[in-house]
C-alpha atoms as a PDB file:
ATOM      1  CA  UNK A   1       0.000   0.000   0.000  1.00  0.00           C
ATOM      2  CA  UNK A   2       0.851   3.311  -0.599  1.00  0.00           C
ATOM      3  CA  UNK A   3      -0.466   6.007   1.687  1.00  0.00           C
ATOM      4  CA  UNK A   4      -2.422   9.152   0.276  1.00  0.00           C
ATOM      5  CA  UNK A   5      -0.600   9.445  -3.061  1.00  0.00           C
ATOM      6  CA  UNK A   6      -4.163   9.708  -5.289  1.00  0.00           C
ATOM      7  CA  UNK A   7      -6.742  12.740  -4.876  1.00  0.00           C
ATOM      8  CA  UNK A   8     -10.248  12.342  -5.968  1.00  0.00           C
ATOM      9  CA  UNK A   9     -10.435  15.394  -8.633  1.00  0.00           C
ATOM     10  CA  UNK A  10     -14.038  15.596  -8.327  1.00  0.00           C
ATOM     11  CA  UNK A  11     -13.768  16.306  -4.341  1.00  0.00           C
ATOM     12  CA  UNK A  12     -10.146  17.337  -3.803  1.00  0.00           C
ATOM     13  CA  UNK A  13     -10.051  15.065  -1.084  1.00  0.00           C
ATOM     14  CA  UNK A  14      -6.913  12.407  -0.414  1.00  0.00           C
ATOM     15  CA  UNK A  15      -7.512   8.443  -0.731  1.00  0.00           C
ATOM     16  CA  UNK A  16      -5.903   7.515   2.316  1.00  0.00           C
ATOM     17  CA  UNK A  17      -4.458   4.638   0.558  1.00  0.00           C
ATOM     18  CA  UNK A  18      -4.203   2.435  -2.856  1.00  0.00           C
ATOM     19  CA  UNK A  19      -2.228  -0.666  -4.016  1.00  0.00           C
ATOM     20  CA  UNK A  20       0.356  -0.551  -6.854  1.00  0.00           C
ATOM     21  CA  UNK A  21      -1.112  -3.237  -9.295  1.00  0.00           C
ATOM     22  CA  UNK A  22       1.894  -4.358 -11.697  1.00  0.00           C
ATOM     23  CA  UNK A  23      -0.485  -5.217 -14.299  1.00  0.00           C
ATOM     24  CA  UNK A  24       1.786  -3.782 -17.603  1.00  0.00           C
ATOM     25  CA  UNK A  25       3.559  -6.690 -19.341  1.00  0.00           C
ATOM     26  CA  UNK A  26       4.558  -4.627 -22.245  1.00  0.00           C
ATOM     27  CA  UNK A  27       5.231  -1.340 -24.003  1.00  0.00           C
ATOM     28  CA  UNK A  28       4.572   0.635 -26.585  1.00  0.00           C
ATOM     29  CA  UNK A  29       7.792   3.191 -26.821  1.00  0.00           C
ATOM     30  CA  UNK A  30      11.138   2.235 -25.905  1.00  0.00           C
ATOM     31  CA  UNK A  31      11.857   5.246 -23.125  1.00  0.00           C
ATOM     32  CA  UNK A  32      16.251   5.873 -22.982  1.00  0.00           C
ATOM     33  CA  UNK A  33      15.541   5.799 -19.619  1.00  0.00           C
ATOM     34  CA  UNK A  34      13.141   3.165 -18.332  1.00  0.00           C
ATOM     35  CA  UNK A  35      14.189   2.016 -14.796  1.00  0.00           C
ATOM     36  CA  UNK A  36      11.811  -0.874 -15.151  1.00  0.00           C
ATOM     37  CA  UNK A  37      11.988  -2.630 -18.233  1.00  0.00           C
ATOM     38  CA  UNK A  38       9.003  -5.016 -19.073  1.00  0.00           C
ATOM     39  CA  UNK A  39       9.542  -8.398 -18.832  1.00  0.00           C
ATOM     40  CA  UNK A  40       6.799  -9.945 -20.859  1.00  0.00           C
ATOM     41  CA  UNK A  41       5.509 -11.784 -17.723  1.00  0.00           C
ATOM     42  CA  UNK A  42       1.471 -11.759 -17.769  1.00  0.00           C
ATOM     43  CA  UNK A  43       0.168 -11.552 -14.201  1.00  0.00           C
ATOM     44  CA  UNK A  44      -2.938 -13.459 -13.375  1.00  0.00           C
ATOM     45  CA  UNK A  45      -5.975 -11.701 -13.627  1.00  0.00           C
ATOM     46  CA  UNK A  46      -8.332 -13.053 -10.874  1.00  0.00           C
ATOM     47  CA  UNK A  47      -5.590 -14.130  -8.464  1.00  0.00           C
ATOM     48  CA  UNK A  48      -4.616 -10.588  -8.250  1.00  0.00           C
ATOM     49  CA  UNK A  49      -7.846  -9.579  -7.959  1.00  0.00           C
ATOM     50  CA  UNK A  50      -8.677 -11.979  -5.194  1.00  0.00           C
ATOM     51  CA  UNK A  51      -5.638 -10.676  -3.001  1.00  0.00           C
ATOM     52  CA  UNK A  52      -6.966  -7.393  -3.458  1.00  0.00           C
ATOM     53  CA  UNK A  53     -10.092  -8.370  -2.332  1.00  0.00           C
ATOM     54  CA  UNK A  54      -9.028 -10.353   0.349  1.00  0.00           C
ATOM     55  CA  UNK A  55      -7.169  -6.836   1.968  1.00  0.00           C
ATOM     56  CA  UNK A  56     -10.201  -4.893   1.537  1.00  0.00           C
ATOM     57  CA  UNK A  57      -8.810  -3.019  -1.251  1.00  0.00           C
ATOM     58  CA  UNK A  58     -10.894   0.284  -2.575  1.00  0.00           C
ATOM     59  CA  UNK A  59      -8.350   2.549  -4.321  1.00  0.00           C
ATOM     60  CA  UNK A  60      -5.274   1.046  -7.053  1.00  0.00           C
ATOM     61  CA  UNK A  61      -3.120   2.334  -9.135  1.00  0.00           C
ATOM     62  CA  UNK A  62      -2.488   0.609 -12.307  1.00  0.00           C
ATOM     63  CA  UNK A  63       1.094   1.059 -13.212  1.00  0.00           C
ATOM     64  CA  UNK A  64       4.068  -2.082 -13.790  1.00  0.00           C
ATOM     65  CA  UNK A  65       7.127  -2.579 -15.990  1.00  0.00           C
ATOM     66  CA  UNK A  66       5.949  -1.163 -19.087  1.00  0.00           C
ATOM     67  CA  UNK A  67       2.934   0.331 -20.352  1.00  0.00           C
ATOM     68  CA  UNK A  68      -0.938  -0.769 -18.947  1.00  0.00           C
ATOM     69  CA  UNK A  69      -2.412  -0.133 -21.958  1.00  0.00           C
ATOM     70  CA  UNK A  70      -0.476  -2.289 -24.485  1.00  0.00           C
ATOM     71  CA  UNK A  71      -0.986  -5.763 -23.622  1.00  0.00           C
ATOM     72  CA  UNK A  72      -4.664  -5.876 -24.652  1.00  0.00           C
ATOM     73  CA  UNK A  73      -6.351  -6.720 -21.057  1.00  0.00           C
ATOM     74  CA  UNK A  74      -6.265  -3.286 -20.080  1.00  0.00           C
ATOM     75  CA  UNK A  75     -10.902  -3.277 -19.631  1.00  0.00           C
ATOM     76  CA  UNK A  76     -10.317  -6.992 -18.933  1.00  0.00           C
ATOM     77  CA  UNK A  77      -8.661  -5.766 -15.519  1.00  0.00           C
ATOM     78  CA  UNK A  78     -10.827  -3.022 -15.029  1.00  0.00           C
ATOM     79  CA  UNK A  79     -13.713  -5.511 -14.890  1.00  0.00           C
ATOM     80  CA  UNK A  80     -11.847  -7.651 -12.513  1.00  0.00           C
ATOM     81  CA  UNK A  81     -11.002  -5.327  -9.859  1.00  0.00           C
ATOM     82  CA  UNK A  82     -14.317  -3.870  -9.614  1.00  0.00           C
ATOM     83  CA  UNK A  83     -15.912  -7.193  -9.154  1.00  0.00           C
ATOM     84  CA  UNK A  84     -13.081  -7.159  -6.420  1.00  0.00           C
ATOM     85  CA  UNK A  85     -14.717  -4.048  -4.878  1.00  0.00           C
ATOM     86  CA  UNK A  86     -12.129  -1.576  -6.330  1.00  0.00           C
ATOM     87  CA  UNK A  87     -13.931   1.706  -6.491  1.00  0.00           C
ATOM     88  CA  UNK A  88     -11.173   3.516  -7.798  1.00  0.00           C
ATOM     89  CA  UNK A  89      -8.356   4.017 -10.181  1.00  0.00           C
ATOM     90  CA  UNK A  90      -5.495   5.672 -11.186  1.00  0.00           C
ATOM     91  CA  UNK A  91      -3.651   5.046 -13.954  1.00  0.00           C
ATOM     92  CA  UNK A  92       0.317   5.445 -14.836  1.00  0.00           C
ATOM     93  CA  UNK A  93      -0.299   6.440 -18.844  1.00  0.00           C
ATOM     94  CA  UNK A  94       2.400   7.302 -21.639  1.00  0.00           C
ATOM     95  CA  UNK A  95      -1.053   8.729 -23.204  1.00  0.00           C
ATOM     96  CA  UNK A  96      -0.322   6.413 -26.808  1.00  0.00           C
ATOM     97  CA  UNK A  97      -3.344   4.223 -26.678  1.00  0.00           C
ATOM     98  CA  UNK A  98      -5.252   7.152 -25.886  1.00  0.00           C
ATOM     99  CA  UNK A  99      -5.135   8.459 -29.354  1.00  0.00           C
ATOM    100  CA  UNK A 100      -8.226   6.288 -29.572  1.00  0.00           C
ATOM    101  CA  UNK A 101     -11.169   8.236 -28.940  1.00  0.00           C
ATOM    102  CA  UNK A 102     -13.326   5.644 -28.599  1.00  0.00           C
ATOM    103  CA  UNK A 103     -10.650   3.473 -25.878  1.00  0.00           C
ATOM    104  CA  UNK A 104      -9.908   7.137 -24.247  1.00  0.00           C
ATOM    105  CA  UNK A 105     -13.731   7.741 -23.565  1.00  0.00           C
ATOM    106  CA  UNK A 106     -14.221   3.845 -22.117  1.00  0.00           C
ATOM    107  CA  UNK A 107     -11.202   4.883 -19.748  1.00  0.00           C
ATOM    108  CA  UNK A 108     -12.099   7.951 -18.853  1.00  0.00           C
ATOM    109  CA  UNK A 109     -15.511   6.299 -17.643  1.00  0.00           C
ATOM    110  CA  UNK A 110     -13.237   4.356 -15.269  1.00  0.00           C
ATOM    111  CA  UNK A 111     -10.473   6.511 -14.085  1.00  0.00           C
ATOM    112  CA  UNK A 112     -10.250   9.023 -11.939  1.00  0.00           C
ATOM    113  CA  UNK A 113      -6.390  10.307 -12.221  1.00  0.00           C
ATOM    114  CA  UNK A 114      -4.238   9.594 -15.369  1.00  0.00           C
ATOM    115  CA  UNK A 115      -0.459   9.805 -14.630  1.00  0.00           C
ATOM    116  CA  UNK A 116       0.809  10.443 -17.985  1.00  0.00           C
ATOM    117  CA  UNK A 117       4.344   9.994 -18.587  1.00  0.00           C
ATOM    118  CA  UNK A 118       5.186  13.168 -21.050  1.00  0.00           C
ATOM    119  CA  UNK A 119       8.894  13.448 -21.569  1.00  0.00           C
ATOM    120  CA  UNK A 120       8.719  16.136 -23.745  1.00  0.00           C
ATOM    121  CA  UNK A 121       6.402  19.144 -25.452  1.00  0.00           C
ATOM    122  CA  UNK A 122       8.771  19.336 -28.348  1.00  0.00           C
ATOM    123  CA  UNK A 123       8.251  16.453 -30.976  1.00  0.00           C
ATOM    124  CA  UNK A 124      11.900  16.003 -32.021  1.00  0.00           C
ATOM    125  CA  UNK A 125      13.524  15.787 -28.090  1.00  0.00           C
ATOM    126  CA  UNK A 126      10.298  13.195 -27.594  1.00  0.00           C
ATOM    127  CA  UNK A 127      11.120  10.926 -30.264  1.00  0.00           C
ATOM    128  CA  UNK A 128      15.125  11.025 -28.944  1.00  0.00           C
ATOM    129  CA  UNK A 129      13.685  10.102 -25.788  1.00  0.00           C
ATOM    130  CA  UNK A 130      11.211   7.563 -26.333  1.00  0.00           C
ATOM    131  CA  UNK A 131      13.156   6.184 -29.231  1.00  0.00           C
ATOM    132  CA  UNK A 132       9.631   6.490 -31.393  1.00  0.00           C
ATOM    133  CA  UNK A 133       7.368   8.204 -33.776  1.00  0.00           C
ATOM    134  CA  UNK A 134       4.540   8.241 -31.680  1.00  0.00           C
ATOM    135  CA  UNK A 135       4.400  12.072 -29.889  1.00  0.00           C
ATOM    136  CA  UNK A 136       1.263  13.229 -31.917  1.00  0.00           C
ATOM    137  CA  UNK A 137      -0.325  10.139 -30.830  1.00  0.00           C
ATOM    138  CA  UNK A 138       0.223  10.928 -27.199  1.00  0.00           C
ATOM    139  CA  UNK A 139      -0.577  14.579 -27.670  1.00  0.00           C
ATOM    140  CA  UNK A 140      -4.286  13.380 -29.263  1.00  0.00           C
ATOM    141  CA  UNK A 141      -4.948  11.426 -26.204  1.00  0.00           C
ATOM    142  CA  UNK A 142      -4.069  13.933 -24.118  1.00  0.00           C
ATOM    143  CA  UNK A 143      -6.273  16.367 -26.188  1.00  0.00           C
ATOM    144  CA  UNK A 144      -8.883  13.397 -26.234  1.00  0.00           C
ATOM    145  CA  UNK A 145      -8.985  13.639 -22.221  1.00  0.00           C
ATOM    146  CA  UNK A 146      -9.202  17.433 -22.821  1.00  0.00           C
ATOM    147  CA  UNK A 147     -12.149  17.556 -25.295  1.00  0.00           C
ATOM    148  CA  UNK A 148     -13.581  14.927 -22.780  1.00  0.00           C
ATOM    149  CA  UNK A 149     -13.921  17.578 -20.076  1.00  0.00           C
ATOM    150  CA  UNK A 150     -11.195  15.020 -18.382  1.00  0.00           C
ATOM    151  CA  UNK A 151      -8.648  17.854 -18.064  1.00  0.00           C
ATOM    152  CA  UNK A 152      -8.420  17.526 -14.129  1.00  0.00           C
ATOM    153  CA  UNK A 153      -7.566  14.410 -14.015  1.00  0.00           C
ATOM    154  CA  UNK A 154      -4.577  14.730 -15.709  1.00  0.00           C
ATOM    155  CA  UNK A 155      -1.435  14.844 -13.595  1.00  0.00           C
ATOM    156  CA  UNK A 156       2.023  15.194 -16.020  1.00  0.00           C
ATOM    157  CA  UNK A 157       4.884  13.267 -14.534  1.00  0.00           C
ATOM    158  CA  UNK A 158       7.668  14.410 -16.800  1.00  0.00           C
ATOM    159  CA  UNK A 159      11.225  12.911 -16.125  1.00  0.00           C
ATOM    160  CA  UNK A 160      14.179  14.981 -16.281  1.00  0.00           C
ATOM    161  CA  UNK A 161      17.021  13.835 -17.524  1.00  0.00           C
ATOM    162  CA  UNK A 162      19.927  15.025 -19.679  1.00  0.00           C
ATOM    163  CA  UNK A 163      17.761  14.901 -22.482  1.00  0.00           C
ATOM    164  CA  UNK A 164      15.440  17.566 -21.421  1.00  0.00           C
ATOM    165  CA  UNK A 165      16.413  19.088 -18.658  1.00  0.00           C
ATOM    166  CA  UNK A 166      17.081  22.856 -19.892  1.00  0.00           C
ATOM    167  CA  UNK A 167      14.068  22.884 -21.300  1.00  0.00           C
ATOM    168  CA  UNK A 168      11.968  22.587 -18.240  1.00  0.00           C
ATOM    169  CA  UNK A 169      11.005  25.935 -18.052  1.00  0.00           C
ATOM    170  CA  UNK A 170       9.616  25.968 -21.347  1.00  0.00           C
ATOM    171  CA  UNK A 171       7.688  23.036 -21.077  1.00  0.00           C
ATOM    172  CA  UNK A 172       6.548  23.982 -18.234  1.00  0.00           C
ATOM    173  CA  UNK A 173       4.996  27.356 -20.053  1.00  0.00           C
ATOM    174  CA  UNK A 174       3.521  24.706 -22.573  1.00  0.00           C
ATOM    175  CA  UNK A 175       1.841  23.008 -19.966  1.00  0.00           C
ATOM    176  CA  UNK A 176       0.321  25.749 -18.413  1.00  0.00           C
ATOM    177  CA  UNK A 177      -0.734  27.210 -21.766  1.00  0.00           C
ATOM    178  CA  UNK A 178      -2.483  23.981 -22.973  1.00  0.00           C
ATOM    179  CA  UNK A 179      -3.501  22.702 -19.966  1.00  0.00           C
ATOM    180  CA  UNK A 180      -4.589  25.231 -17.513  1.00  0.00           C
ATOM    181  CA  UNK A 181      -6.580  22.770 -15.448  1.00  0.00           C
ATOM    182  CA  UNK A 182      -4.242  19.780 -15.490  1.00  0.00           C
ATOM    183  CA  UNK A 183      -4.041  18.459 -11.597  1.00  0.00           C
ATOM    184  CA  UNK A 184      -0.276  19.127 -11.363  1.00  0.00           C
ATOM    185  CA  UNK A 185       3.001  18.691 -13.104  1.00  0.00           C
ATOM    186  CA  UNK A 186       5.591  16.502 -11.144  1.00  0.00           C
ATOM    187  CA  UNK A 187       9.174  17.127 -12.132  1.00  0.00           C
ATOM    188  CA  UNK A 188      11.122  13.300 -11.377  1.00  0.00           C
ATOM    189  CA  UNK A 189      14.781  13.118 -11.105  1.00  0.00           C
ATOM    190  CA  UNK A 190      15.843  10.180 -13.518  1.00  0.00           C
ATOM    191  CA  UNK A 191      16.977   7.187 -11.751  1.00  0.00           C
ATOM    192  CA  UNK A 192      20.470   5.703 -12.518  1.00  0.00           C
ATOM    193  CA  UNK A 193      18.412   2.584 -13.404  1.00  0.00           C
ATOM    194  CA  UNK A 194      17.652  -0.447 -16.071  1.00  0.00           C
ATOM    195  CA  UNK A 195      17.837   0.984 -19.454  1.00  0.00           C
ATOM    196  CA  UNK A 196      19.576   4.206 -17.947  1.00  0.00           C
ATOM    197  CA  UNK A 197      22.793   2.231 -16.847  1.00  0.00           C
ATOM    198  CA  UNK A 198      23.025   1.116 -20.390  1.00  0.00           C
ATOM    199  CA  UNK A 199      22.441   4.579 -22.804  1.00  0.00           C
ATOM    200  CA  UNK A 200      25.500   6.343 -20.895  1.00  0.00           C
ATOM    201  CA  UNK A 201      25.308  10.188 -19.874  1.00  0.00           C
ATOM    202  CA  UNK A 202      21.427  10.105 -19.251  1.00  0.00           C
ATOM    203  CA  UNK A 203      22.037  10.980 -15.576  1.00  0.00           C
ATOM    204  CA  UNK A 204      22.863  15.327 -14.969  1.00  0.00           C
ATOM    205  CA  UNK A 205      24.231  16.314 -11.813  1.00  0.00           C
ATOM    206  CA  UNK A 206      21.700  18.080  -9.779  1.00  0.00           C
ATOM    207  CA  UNK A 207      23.702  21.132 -10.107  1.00  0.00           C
ATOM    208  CA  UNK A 208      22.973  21.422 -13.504  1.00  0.00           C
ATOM    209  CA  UNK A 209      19.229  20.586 -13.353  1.00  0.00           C
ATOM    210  CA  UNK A 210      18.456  22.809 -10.237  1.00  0.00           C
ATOM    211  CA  UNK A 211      18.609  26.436 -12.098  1.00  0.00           C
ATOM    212  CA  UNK A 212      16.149  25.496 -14.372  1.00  0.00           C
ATOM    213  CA  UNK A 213      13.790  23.527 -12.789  1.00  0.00           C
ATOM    214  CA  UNK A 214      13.660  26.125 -10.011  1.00  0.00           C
ATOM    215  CA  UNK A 215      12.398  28.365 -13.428  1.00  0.00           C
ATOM    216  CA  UNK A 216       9.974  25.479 -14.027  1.00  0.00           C
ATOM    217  CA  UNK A 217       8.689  25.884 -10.699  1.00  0.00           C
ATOM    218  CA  UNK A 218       8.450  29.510 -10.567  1.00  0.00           C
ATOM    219  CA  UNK A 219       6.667  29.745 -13.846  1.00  0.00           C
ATOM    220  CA  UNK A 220       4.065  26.868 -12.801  1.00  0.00           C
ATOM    221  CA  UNK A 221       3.267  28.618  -9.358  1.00  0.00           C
ATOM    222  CA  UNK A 222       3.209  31.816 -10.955  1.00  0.00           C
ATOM    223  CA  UNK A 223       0.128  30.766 -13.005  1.00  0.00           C
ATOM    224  CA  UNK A 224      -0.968  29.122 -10.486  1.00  0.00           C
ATOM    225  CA  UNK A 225      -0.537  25.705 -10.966  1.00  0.00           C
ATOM    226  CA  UNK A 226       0.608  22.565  -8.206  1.00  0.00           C
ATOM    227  CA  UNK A 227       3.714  21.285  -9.310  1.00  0.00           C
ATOM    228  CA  UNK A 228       6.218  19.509  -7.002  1.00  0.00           C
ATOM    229  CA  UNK A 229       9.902  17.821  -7.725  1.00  0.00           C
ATOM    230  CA  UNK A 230      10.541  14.106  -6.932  1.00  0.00           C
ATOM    231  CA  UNK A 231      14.125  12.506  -6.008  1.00  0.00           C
ATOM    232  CA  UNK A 232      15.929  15.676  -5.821  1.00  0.00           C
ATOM    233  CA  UNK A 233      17.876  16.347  -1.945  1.00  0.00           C
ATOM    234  CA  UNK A 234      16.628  19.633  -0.489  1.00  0.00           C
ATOM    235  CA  UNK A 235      20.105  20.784  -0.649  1.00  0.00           C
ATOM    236  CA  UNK A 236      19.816  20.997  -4.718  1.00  0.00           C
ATOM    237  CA  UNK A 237      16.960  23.126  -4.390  1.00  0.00           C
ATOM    238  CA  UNK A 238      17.859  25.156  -2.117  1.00  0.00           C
ATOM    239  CA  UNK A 239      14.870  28.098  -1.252  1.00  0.00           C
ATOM    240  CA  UNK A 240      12.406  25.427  -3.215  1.00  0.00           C
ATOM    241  CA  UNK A 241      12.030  23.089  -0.514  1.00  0.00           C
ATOM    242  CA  UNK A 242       8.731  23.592  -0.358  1.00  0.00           C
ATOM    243  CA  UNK A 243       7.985  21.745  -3.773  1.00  0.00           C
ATOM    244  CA  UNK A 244       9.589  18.577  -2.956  1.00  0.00           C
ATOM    245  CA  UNK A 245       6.889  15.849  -2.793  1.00  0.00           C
ATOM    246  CA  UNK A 246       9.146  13.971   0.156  1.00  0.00           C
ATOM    247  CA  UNK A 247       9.211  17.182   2.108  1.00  0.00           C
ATOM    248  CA  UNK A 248       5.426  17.381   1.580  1.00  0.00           C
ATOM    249  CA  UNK A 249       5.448  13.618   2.416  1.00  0.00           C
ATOM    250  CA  UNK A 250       7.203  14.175   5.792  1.00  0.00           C
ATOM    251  CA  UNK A 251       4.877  17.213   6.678  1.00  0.00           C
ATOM    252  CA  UNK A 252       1.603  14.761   5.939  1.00  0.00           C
ATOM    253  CA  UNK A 253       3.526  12.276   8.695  1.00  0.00           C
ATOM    254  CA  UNK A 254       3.941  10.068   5.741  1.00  0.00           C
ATOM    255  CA  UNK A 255       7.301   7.992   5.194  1.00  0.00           C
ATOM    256  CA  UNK A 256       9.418  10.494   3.035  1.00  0.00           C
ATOM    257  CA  UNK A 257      10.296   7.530   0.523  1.00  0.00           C
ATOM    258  CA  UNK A 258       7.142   5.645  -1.114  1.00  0.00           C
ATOM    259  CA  UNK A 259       7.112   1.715  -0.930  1.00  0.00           C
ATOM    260  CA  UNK A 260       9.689   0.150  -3.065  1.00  0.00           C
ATOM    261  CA  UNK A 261      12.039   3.057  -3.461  1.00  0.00           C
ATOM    262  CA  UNK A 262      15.735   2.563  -2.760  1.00  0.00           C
ATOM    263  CA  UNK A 263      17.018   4.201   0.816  1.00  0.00           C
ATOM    264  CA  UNK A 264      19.313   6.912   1.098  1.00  0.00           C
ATOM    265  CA  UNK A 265      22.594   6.665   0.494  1.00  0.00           C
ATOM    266  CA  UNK A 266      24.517   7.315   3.316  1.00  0.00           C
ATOM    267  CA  UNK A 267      26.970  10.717   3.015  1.00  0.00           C
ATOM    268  CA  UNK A 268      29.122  12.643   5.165  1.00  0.00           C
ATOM    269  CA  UNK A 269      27.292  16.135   4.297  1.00  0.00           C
ATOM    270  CA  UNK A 270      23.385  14.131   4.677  1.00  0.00           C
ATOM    271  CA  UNK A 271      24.420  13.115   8.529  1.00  0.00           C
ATOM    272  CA  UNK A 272      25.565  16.693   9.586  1.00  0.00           C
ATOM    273  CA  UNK A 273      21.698  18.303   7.337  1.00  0.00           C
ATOM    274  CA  UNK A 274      19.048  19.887   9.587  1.00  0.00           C
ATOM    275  CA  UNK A 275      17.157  18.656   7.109  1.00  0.00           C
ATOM    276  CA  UNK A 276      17.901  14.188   6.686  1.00  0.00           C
ATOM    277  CA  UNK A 277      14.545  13.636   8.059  1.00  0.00           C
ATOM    278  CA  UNK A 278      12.710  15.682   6.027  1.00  0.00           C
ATOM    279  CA  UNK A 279      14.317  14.597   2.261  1.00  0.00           C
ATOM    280  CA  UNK A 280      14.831  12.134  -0.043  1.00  0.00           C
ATOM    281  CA  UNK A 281      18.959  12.309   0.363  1.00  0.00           C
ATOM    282  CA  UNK A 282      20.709  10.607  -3.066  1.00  0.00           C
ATOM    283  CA  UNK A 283      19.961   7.303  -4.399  1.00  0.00           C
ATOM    284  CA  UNK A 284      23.262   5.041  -4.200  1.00  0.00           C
ATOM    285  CA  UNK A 285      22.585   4.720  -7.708  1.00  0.00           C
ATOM    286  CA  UNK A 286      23.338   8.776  -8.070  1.00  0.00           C
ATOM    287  CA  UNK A 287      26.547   8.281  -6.527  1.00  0.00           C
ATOM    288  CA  UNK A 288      27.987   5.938  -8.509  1.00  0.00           C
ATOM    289  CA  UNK A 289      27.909   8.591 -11.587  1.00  0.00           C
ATOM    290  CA  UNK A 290      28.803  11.903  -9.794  1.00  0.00           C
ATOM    291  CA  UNK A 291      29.593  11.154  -6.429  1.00  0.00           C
ATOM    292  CA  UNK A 292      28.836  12.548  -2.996  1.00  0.00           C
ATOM    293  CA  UNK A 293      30.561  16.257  -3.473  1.00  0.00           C
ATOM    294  CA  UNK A 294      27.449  18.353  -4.597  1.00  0.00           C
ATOM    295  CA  UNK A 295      25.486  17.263  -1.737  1.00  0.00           C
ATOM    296  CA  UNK A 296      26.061  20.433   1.085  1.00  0.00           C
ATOM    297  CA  UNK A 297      24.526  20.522   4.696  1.00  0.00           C
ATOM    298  CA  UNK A 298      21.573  22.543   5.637  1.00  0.00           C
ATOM    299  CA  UNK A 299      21.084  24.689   9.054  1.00  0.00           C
ATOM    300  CA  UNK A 300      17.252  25.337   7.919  1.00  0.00           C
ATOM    301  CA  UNK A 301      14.798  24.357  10.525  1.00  0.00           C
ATOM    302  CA  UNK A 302      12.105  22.180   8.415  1.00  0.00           C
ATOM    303  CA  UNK A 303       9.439  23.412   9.950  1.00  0.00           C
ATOM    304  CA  UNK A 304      10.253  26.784   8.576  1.00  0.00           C
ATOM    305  CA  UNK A 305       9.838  25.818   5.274  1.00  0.00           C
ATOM    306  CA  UNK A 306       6.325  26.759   3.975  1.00  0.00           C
ATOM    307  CA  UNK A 307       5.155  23.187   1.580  1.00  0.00           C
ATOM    308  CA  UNK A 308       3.785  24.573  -1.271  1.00  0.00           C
ATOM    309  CA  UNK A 309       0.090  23.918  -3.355  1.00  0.00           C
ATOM    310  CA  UNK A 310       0.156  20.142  -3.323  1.00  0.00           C
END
């Protein structure tokens, strides 16, 4: 389980808590950076939905190693679960599938939160990304959603990596322009991970990243959107703490790292921070590209640091 990570759009209220179904087998784009590959391995239907239902399940997320979507079962699990006495869903979404008007309307019957997976607003650093041909069809689903009066329930969870990183501020611009009433935009640190370890130079150092996603931020709260920053340290953004969604876990009394995330690494400048408790620290994964020396102490008091719209 993962506590309070959905919000019901339609009441602005937190779901206290929802289970991670691994349902995606397959994919359709080939991300630079995946961190979890899929494997091919179909998970059984009704089994899954019995241990759901055995745990008193009401809330899921539908997410796994690769995309939910592509394998063809996507409505055939929606069925399930709800027999299961899922009431509602949230799905993890590259957008792709979609394109379909009549598959995006079906969905967005069902769903109350789409996490779409939007690496980029400009078509050519997209298709580098992704290693496709396939950003207008994610754009039409997103406009699909859009046209669909679905708007609100889309939540952009845009990756930066090397790829895309100085471009944050502009895309975040674009999403504001296009998508005024989209939940949030959450700005995720790439993880030093599965396809990552093998494409080379994907990872940036957080010193590069932070000036311009502190822009990003600043241009999203500015027009008053939520936005937040995942797997960053506090440190890197230093007079943004307030954005970081570990922070605004720690605040909530949540654990500041989600189920199945790797712990903290353990460095010399995290053990003498104000602030350990409150952030995410570097993933030993980090390390082992740049090293420990970015990473710089904090005297703040944490609960002096004002979260922001979340």
């Amino acid at each position: 389980m993962n506590p309070e990570l959905m919000v019901n759009p339609a009441r602005n209220e937190w779901i206290s808590e929802q289970a991670c179904v691994s349902m995606a087998r397959t994919c359709n784009l080939y991300c630079v950076y995946c961190h979890n590959p899929p494997t091919g391995e179909k998970r059984d239907i009704l089994k899954t939905a019995a241990a759901l239902k055995k745990k008193g399940v009401k809330a899921v997320s539908l997410e796994g190693g690769g995309e939910p979507t592509a394998g063809g079962d996507f409505f055939d699990w929606i069925k399930a679960l709800k027999a299961a006495g899922v009431k509602r869903f949230m799905l993890s979404t590259n957008a792709v599938a979609l394109a379909d008007a009549a598959f995006c309307r079906r969905a967005a019957r069902e769903i109350e939160y789409f996490t779409v997976n939007f690496p980029s607003h400009r078509e050519e650093v997209y298709a580098k990304i992704t290693r496709s041909v396939k950003f207008r069809m994610a754009l039409r689903g997103l406009a699909n959603l859009k046209a669909l009066g679905a708007e609100e329930k889309i939540r952009f969870f845009h990756i930066v990596s090397a790829g895309n990183y100085r471009l944050l501020p502009e895309f975040a611009v674009w999403a504001a322009r296009n998508f005024p009433r989209a939940a949030f935009v959450n700005f995720t640190f790439v993880r030093n991970k599965g396809r990552a370890l093998k494409a080379g130079g994907i990872v940036p150092r957080y010193t590069q990243v932070a000036p311009f996603i502190k822009l990003a931020l600043a241009a999203l709260r500015v027009k008053g959107h939520k936005t937040v920053v995942q797997n960053m340290p506090l440190c890197a953004l230093k007079d943004f703490e307030g954005f970081s969604f570990e922070f605004q876990r720690w605040r909530r009394g949540d654990k500041v790292l989600e189920d199945g995330i790797d712990p903290k690494a353990p460095c010399a400048a995290c053990a003498r921070c104000t602030l350990k408790d409150a952030c995410c620290g570097a993933r030993p994964d980090y390390l082992k590209v740049h090293g420990a020396a970015e990473l710089k102490a904090s005297r703040k008091d944490p609960m002096f640091i004002t979260p922001e719209r979340f």
